[in-house]
PDB file of N, CA and C in Angstrom:
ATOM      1  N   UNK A   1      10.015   3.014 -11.723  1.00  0.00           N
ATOM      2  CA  UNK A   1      10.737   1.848 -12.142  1.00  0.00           C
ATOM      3  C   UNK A   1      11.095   1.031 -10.901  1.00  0.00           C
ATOM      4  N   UNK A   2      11.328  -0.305 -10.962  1.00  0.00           N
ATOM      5  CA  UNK A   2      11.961  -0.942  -9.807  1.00  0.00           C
ATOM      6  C   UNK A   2      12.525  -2.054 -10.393  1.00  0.00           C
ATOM      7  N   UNK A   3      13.297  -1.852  -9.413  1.00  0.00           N
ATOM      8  CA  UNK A   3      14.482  -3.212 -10.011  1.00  0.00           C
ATOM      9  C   UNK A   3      14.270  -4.470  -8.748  1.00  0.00           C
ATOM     10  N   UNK A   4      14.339  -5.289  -9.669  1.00  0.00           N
ATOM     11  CA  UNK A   4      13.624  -6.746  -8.532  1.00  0.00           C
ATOM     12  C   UNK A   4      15.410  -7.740  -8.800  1.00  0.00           C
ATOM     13  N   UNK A   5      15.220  -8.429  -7.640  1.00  0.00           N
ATOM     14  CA  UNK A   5      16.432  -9.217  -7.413  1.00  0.00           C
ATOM     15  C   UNK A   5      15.788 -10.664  -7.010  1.00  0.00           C
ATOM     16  N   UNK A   6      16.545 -11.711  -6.832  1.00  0.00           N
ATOM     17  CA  UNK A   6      16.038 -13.387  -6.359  1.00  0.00           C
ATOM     18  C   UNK A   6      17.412 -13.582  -5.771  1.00  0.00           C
ATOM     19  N   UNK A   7      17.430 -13.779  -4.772  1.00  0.00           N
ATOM     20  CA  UNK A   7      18.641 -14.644  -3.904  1.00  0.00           C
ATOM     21  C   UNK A   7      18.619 -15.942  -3.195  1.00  0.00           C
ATOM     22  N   UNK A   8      19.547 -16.335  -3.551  1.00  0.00           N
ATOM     23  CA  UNK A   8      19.351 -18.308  -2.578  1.00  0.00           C
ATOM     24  C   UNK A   8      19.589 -17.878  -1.136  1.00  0.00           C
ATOM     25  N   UNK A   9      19.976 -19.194  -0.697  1.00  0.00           N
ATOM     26  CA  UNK A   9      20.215 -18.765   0.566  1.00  0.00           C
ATOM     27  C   UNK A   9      21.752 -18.827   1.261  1.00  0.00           C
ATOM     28  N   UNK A  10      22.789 -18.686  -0.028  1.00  0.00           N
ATOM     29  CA  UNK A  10      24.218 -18.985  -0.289  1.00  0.00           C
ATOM     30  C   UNK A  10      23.841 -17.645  -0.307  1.00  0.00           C
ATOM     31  N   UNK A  11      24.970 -16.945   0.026  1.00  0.00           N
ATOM     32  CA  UNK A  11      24.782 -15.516   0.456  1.00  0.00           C
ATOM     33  C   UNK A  11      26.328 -15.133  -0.014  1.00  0.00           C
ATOM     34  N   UNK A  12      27.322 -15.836  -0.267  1.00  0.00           N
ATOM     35  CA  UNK A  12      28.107 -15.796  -1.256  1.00  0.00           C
ATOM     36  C   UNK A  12      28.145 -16.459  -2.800  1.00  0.00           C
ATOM     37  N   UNK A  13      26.226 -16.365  -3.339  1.00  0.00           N
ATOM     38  CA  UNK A  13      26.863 -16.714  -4.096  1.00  0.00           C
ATOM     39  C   UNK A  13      25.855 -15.478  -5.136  1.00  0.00           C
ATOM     40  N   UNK A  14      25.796 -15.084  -6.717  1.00  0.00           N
ATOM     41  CA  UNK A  14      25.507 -14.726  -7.204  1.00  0.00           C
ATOM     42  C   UNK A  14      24.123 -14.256  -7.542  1.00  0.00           C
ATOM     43  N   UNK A  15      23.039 -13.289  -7.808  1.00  0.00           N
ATOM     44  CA  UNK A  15      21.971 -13.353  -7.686  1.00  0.00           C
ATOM     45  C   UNK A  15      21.363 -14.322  -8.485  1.00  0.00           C
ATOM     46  N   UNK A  16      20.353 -15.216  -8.103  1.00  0.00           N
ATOM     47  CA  UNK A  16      20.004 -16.569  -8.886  1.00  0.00           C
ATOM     48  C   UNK A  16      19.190 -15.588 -10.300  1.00  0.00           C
ATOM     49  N   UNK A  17      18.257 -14.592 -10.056  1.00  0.00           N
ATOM     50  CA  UNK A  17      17.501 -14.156 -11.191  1.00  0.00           C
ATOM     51  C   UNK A  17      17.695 -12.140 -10.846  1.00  0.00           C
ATOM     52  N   UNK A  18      17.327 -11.500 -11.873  1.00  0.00           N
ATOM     53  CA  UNK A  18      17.449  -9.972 -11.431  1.00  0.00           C
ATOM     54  C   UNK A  18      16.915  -9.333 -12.715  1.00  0.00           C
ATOM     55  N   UNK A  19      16.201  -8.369 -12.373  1.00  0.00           N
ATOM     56  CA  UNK A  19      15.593  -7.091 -13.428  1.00  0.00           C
ATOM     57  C   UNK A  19      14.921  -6.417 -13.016  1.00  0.00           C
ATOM     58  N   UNK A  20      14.376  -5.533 -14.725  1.00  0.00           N
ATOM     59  CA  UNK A  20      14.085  -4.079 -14.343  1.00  0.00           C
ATOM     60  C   UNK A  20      12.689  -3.833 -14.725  1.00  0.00           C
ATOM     61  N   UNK A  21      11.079  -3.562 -14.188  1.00  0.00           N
ATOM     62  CA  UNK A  21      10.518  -3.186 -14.457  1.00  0.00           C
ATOM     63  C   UNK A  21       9.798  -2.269 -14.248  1.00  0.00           C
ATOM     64  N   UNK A  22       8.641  -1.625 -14.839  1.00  0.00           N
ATOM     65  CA  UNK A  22       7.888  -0.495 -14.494  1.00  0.00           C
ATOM     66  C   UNK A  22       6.595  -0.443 -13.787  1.00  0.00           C
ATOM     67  N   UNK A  23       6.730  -2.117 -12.852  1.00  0.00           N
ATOM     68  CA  UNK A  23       5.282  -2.385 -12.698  1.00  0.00           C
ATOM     69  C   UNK A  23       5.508  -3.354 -10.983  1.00  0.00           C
ATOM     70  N   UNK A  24       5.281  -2.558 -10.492  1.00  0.00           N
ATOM     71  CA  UNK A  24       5.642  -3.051  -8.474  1.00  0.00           C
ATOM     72  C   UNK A  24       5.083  -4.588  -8.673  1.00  0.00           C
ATOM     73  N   UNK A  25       3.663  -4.449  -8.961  1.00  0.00           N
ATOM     74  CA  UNK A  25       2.914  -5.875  -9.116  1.00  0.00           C
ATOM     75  C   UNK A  25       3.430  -6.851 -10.267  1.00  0.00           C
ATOM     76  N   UNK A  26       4.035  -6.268 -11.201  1.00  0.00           N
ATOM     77  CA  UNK A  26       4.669  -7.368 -12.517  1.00  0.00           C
ATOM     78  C   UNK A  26       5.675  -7.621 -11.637  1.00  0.00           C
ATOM     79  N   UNK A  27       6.725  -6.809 -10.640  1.00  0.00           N
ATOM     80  CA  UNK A  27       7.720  -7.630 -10.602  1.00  0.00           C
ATOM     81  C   UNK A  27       7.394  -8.564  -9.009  1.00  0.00           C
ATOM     82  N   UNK A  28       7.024  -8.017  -8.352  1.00  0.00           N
ATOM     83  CA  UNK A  28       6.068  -9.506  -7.419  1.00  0.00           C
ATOM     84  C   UNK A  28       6.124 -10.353  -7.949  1.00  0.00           C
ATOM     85  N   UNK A  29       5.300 -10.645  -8.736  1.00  0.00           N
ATOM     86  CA  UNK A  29       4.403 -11.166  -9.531  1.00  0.00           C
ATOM     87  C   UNK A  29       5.323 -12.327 -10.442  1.00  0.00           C
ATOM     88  N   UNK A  30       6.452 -11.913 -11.292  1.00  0.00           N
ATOM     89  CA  UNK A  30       7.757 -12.120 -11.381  1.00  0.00           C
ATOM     90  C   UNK A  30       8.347 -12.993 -10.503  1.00  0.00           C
ATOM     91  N   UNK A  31       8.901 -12.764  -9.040  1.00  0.00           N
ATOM     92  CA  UNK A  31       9.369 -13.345  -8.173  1.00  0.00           C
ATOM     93  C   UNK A  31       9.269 -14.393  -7.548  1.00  0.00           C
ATOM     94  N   UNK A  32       7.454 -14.291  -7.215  1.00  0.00           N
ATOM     95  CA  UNK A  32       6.666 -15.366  -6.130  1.00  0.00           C
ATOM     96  C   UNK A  32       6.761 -17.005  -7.208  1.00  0.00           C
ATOM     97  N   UNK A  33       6.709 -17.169  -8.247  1.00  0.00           N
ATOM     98  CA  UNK A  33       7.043 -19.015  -8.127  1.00  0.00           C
ATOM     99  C   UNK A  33       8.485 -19.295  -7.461  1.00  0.00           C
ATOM    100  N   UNK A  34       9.449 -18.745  -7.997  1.00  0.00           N
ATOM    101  CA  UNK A  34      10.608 -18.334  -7.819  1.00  0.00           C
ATOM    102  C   UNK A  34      10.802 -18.717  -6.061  1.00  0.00           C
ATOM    103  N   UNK A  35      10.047 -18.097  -5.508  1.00  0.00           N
ATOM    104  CA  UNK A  35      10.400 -17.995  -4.040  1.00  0.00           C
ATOM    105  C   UNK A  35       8.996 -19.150  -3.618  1.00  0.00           C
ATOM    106  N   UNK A  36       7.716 -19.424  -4.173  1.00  0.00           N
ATOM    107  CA  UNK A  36       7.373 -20.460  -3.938  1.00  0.00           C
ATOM    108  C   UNK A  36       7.855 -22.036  -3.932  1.00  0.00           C
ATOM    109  N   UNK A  37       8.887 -21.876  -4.914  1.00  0.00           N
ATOM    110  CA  UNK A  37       9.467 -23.626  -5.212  1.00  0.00           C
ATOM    111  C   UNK A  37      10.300 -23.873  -5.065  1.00  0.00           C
ATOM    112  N   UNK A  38      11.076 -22.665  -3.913  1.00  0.00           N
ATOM    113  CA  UNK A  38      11.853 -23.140  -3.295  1.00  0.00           C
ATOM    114  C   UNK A  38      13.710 -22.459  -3.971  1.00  0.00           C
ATOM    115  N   UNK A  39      13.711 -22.348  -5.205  1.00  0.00           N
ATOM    116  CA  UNK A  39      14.893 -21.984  -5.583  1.00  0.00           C
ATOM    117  C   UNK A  39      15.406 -20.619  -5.179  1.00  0.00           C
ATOM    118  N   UNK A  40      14.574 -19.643  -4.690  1.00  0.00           N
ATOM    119  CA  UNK A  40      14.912 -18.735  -4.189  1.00  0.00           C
ATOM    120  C   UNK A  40      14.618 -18.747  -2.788  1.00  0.00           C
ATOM    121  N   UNK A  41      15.292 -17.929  -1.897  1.00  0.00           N
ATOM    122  CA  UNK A  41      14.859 -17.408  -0.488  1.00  0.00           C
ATOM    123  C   UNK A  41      14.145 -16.068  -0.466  1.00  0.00           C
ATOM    124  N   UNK A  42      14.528 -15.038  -0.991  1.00  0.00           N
ATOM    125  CA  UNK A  42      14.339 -13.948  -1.035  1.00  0.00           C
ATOM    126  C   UNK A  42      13.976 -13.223  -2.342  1.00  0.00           C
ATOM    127  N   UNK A  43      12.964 -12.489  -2.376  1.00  0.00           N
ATOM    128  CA  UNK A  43      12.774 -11.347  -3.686  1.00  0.00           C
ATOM    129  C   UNK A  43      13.236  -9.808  -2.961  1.00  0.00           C
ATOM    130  N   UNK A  44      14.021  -9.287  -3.737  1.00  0.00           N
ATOM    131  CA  UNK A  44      14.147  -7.758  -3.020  1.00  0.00           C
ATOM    132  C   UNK A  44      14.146  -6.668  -4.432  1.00  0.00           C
ATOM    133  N   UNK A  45      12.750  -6.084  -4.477  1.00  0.00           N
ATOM    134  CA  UNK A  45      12.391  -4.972  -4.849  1.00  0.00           C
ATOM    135  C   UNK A  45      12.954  -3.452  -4.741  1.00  0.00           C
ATOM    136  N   UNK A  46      13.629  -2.974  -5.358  1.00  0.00           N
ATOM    137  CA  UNK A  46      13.683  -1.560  -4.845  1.00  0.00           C
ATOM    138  C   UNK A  46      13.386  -0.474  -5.947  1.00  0.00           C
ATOM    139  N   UNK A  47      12.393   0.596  -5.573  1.00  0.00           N
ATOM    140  CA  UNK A  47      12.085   1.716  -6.458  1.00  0.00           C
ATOM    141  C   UNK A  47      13.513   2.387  -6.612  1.00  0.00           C
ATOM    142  N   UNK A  48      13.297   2.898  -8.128  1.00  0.00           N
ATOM    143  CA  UNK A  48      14.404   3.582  -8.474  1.00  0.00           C
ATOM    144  C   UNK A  48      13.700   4.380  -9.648  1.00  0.00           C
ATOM    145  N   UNK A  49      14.850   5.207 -10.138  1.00  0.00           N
ATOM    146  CA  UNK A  49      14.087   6.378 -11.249  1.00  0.00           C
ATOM    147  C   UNK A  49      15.678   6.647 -12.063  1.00  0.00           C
ATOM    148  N   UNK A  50      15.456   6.709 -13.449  1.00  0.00           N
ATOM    149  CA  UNK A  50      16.411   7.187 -14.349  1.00  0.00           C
ATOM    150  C   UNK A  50      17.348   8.224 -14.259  1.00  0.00           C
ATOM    151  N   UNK A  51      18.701   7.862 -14.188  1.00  0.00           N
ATOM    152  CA  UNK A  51      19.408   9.208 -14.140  1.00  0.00           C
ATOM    153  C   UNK A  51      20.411   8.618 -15.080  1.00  0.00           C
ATOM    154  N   UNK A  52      21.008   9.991 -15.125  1.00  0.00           N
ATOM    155  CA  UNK A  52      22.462  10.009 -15.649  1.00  0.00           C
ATOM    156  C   UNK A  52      23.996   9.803 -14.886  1.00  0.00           C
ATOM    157  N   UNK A  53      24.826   9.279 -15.383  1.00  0.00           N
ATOM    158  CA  UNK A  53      26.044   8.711 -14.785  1.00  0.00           C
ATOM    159  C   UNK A  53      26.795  10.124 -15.448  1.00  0.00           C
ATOM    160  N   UNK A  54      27.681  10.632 -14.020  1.00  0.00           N
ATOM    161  CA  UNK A  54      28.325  12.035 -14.372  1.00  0.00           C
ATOM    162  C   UNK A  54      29.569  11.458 -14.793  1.00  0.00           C
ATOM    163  N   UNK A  55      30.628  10.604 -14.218  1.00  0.00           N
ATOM    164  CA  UNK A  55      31.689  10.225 -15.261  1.00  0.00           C
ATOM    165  C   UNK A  55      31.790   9.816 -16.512  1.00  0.00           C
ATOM    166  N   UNK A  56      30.669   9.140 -17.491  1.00  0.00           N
ATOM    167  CA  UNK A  56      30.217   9.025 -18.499  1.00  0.00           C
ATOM    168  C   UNK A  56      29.567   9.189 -19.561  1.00  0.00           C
ATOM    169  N   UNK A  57      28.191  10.252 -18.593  1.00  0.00           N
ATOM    170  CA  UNK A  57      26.842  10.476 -19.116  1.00  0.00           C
ATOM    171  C   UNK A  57      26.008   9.353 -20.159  1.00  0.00           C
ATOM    172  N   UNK A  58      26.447   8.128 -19.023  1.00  0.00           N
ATOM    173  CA  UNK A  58      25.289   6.690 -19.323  1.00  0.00           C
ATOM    174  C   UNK A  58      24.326   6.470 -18.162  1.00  0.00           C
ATOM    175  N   UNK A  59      23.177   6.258 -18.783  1.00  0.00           N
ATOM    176  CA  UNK A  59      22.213   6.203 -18.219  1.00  0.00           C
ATOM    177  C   UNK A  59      22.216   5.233 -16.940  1.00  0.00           C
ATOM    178  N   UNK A  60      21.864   5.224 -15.898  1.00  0.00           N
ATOM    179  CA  UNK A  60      21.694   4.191 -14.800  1.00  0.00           C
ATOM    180  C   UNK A  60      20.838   4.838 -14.087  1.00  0.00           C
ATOM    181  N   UNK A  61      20.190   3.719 -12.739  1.00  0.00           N
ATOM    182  CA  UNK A  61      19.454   3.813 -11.392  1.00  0.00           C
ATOM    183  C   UNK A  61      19.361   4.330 -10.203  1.00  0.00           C
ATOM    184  N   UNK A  62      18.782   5.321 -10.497  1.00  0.00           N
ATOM    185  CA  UNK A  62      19.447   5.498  -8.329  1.00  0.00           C
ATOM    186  C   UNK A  62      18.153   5.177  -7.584  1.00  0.00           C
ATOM    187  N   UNK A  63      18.211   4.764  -6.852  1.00  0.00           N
ATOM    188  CA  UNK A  63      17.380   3.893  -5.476  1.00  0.00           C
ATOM    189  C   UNK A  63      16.748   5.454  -4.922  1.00  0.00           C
ATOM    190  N   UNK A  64      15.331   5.446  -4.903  1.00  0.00           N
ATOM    191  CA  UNK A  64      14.639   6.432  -4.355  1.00  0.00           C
ATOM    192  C   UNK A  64      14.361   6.136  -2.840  1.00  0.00           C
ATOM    193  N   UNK A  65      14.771   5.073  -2.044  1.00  0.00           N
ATOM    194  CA  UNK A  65      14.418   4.957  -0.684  1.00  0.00           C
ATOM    195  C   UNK A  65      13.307   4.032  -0.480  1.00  0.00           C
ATOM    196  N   UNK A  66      12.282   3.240  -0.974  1.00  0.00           N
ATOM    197  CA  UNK A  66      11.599   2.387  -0.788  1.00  0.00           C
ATOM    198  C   UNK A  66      12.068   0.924  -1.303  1.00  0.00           C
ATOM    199  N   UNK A  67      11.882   0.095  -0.648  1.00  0.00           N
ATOM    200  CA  UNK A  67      12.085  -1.458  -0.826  1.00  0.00           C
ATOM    201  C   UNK A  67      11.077  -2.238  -0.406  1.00  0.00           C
ATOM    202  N   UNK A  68      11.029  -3.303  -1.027  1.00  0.00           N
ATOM    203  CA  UNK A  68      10.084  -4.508  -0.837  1.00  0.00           C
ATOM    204  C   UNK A  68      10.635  -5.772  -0.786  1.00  0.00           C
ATOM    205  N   UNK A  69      10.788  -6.479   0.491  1.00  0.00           N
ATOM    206  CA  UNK A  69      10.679  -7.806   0.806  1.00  0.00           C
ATOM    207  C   UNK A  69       9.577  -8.866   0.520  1.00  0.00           C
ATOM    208  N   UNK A  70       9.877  -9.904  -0.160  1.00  0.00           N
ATOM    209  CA  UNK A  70       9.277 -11.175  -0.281  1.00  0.00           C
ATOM    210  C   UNK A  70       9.845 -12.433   0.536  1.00  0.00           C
ATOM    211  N   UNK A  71       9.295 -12.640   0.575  1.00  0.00           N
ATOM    212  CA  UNK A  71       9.601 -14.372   1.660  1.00  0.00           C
ATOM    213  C   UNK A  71       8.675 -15.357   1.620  1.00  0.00           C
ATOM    214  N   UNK A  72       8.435 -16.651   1.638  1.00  0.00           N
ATOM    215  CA  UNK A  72       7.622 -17.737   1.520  1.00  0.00           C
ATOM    216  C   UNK A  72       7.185 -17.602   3.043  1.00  0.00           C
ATOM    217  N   UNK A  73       6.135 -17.964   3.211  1.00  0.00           N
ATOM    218  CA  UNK A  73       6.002 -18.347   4.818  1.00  0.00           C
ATOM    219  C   UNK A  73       5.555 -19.429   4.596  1.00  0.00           C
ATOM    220  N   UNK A  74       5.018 -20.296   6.229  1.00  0.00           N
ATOM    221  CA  UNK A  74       5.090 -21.806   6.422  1.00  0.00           C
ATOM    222  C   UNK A  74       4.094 -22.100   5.473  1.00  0.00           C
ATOM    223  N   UNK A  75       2.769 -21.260   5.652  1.00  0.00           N
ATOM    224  CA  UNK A  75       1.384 -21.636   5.187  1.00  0.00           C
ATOM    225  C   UNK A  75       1.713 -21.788   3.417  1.00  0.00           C
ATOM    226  N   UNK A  76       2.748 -21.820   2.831  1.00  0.00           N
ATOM    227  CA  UNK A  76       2.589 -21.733   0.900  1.00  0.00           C
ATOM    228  C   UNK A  76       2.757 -20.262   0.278  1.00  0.00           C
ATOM    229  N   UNK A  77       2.566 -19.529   1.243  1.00  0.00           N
ATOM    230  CA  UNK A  77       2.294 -18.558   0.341  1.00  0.00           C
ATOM    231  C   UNK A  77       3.697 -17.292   0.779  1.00  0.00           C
ATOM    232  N   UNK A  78       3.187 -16.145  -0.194  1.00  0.00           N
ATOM    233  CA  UNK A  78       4.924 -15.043  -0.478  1.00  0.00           C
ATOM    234  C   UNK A  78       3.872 -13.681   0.468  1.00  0.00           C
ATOM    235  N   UNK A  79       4.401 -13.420   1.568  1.00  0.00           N
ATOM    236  CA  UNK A  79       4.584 -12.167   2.237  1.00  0.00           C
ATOM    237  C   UNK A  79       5.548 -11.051   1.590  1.00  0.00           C
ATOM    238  N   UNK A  80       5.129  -9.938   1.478  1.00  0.00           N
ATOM    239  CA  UNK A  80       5.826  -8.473   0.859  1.00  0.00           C
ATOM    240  C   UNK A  80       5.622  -7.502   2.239  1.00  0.00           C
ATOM    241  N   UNK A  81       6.829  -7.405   2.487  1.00  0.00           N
ATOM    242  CA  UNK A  81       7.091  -6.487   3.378  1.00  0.00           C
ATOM    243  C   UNK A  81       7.797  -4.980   2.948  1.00  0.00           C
ATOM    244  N   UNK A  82       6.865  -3.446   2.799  1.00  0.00           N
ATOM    245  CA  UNK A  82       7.566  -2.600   2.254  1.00  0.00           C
ATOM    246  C   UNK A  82       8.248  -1.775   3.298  1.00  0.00           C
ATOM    247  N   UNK A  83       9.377  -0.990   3.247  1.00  0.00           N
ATOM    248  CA  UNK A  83      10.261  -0.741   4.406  1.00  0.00           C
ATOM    249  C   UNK A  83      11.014   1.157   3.406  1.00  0.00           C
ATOM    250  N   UNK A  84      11.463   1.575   3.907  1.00  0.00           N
ATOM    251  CA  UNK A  84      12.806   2.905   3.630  1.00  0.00           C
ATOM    252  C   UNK A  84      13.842   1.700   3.934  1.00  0.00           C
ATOM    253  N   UNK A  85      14.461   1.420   2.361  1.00  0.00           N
ATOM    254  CA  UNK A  85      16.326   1.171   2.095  1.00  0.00           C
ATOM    255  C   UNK A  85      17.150   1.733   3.331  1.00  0.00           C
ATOM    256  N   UNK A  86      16.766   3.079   3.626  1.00  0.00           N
ATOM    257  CA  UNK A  86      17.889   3.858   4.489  1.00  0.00           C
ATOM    258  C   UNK A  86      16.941   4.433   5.562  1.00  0.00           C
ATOM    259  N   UNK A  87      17.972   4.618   6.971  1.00  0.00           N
ATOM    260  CA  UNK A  87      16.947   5.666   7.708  1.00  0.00           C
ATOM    261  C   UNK A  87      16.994   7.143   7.210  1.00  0.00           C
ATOM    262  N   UNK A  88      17.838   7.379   6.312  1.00  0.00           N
ATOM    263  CA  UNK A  88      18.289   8.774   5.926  1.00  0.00           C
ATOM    264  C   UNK A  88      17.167   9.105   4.927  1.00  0.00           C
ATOM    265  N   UNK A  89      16.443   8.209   4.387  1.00  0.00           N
ATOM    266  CA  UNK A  89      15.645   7.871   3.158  1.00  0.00           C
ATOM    267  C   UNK A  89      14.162   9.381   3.670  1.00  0.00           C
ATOM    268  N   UNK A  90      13.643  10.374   2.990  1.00  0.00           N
ATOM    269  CA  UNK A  90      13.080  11.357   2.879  1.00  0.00           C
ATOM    270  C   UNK A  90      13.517  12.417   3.135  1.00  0.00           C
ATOM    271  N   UNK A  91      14.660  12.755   3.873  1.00  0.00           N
ATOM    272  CA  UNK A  91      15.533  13.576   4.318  1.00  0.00           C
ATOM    273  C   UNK A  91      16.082  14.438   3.360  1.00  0.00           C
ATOM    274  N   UNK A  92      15.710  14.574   2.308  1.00  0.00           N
ATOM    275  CA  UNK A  92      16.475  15.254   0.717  1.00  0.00           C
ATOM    276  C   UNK A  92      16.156  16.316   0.997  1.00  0.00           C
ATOM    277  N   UNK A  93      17.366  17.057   1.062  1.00  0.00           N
ATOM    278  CA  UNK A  93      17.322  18.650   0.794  1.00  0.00           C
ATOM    279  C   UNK A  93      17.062  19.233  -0.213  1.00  0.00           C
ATOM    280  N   UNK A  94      16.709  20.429  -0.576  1.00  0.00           N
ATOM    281  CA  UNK A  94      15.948  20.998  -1.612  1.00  0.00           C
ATOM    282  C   UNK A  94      17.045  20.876  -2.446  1.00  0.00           C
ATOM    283  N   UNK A  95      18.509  21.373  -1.892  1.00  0.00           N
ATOM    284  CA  UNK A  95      19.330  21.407  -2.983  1.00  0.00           C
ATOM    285  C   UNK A  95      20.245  19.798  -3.176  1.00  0.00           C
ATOM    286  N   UNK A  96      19.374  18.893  -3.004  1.00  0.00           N
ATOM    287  CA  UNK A  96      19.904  17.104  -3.332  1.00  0.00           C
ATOM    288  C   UNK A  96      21.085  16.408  -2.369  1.00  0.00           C
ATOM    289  N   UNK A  97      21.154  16.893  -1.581  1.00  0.00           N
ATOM    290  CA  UNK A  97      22.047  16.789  -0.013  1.00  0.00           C
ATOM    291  C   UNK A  97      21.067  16.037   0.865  1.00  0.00           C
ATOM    292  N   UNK A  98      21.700  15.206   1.634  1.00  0.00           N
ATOM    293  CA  UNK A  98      20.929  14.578   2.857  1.00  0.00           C
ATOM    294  C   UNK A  98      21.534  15.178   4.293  1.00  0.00           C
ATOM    295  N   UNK A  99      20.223  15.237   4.994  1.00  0.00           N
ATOM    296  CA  UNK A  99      19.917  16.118   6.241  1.00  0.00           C
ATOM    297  C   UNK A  99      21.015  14.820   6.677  1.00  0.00           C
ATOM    298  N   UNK A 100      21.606  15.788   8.041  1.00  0.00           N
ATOM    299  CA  UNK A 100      22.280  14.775   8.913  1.00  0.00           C
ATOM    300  C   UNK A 100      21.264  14.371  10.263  1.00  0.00           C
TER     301      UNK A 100
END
């Protein structure tokens, strides 16, 4: 799953567009007019996978450690840059603890 975001370039202000899909290239794909025409600055992608919420037991996201940057460059077109969210990001201990 990944959850895709659109941000201006008001950085206090609200995400302009945001959702959830099951498809890296649908949500690109999703993003780039968005960040071609100008109303957005940024697309930010991040893989995530289904869990359960322990104070509630409602369903939500947790961020598996990969992200994807979008950006317009000069030439017209949307660059995707994929990166680790965290440097801590593969570090999972067998028993769900992160290595220090």
């Amino acid at each position: 799953m990944y959850c895709w975001t659109l941000l201006t370039r008001d950085i206090g202000a609200t995400p302009y567009l945001m959702g959830v899909t099951d498809d890296l290239a649908k949500a690109q794909r999703l993003g780039e007019p968005h960040l071609l025409s100008g109303k957005a600055f940024l697309c930010h992608i991040t893989a995530v996978r289904a869990a359960m919420n322990v104070h509630g037991l409602d369903t939500c996201y947790i961020r598996t450690g990969r992200e994807w940057l979008g950006r317009c460059t000069f030439s017209g077109r949307v660059k995707w840059a994929e990166r680790e969210a965290w440097p801590w990001a593969g570090t999972m201990r067998q028993d769900g603890t992160h290595a220090t």
